[in-house]
Protein backbone atom coordinates (compact mmCIF):
# COMPACT_ATOMS: atom_id res chain seq x y z
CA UNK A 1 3.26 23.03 -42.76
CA UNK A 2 6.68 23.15 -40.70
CA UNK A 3 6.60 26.04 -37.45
CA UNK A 4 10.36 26.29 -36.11
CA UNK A 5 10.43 28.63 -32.70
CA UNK A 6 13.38 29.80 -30.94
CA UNK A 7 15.10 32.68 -29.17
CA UNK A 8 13.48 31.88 -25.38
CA UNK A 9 15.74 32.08 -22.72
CA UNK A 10 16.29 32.70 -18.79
CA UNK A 11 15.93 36.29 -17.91
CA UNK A 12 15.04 38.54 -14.89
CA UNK A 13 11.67 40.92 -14.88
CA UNK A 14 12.04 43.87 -17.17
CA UNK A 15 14.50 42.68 -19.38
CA UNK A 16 14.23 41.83 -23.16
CA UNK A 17 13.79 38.84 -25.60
CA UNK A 18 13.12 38.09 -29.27
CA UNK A 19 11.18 35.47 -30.55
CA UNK A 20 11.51 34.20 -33.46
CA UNK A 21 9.21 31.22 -35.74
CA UNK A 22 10.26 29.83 -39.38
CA UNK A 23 7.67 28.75 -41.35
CA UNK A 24 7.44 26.59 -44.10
CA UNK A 25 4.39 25.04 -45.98
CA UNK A 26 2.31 28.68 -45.96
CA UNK A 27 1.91 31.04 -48.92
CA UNK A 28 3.14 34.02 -45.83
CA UNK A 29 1.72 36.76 -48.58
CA UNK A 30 -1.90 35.56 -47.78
CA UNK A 31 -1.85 34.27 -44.59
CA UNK A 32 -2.66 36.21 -40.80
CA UNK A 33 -0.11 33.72 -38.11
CA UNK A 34 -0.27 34.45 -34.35
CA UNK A 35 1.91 33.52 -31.14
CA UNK A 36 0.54 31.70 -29.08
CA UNK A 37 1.00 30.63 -25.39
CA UNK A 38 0.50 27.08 -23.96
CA UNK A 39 -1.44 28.30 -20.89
CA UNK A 40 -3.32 26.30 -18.24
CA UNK A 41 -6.11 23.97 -20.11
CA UNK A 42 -5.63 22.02 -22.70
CA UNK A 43 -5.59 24.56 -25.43
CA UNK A 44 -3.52 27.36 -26.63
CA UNK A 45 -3.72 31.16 -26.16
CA UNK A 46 -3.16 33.44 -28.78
CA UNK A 47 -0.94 36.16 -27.48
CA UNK A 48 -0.52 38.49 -30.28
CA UNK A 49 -1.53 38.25 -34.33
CA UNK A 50 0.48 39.64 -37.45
CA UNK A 51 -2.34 39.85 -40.64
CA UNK A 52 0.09 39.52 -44.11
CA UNK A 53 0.07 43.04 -44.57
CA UNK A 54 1.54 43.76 -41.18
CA UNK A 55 -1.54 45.04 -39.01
CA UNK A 56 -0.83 43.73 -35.55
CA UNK A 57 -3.38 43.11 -32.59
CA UNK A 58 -2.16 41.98 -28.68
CA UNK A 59 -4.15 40.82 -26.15
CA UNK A 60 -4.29 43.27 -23.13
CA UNK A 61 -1.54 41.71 -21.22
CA UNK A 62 0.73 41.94 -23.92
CA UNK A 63 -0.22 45.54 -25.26
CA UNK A 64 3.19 48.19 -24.77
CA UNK A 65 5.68 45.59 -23.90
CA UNK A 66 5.29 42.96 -26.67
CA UNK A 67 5.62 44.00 -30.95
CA UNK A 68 4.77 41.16 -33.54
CA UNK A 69 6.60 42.07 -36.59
CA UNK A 70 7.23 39.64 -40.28
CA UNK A 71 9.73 39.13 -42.75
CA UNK A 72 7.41 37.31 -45.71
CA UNK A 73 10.62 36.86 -47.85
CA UNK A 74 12.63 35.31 -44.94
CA UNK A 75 9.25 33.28 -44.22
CA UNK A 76 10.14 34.38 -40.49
CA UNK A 77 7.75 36.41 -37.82
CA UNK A 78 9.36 37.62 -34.61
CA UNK A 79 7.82 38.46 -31.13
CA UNK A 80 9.74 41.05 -29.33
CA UNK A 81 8.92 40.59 -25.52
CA UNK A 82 10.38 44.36 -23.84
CA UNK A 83 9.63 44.47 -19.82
CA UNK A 84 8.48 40.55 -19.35
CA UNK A 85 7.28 39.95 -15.94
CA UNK A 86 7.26 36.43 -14.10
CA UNK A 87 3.70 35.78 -15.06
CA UNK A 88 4.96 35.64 -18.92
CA UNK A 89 7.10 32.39 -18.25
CA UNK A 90 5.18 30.19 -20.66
CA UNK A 91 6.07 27.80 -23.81
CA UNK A 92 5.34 30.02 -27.08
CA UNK A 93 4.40 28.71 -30.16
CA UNK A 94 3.46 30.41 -33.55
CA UNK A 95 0.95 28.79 -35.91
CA UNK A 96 -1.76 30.13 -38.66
CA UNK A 97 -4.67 32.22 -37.22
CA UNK A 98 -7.17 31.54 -36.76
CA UNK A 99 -5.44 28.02 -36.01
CA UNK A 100 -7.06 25.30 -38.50
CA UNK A 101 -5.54 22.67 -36.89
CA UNK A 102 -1.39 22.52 -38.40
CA UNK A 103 0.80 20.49 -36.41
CA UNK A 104 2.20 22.80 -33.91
CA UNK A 105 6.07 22.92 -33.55
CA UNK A 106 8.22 22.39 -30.33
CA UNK A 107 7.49 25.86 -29.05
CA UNK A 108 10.19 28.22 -26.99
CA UNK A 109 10.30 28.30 -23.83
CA UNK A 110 10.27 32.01 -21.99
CA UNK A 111 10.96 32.22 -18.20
CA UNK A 112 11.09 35.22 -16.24
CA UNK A 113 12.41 35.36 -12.87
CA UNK A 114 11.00 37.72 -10.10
């Protein structure tokens, strides 16, 4: 199981980015993934969760500004981030959820500036 993040950047509070995560090594017609946030301790924090079917579900923080959406036949499930604020800088990951302990990938890093 291969996760492949990218589209983090630099930007200023209330602006815009789109995550994106490849993944290989997952039947993606079956299987619920999630973004995830490194956070403060040692483990990661799930930030929002796409089931196969599409249903979505956010954490509070995240509920309005951020939309997890899938593409099963490009094996690809995006994050779009609308109105970040500074306390979003984090490095995102994506993995299977509930996680069941896959290697995770290099992650993306966000950064939002005041």
């Amino acid at each position: 199981v291969e996760f492949v993040e990218s589209g983090g950047g630099l930007v200023q509070a209330g602006e815009s980015l789109r995550l994106s995560c490849v993944v290989s090594g997952i039947i993606m017609e079956i299987q619920t993934l999630a973004w995830f946030r490194r956070g403060v301790g040692e483990e990661r924090d799930m930030v929002a969760n796409i089931t196969a079917d599409g249903r979505t579900y956010y954490i509070d923080s995240a509920k309005g500004r951020f939309t997890a959406s899938r593409d099963n036949a490009k094996k690809t499930i995006y994050l779009q981030m609308n109105s970040l604020k500074p306390e979003d800088t984090d490095l995102y990951f994506c993995n299977a959820y509930p996680w069941t302990g896959a290697d995770w990938g290099q992650g993306t890093q966000v950064t939002v500036t005041a």
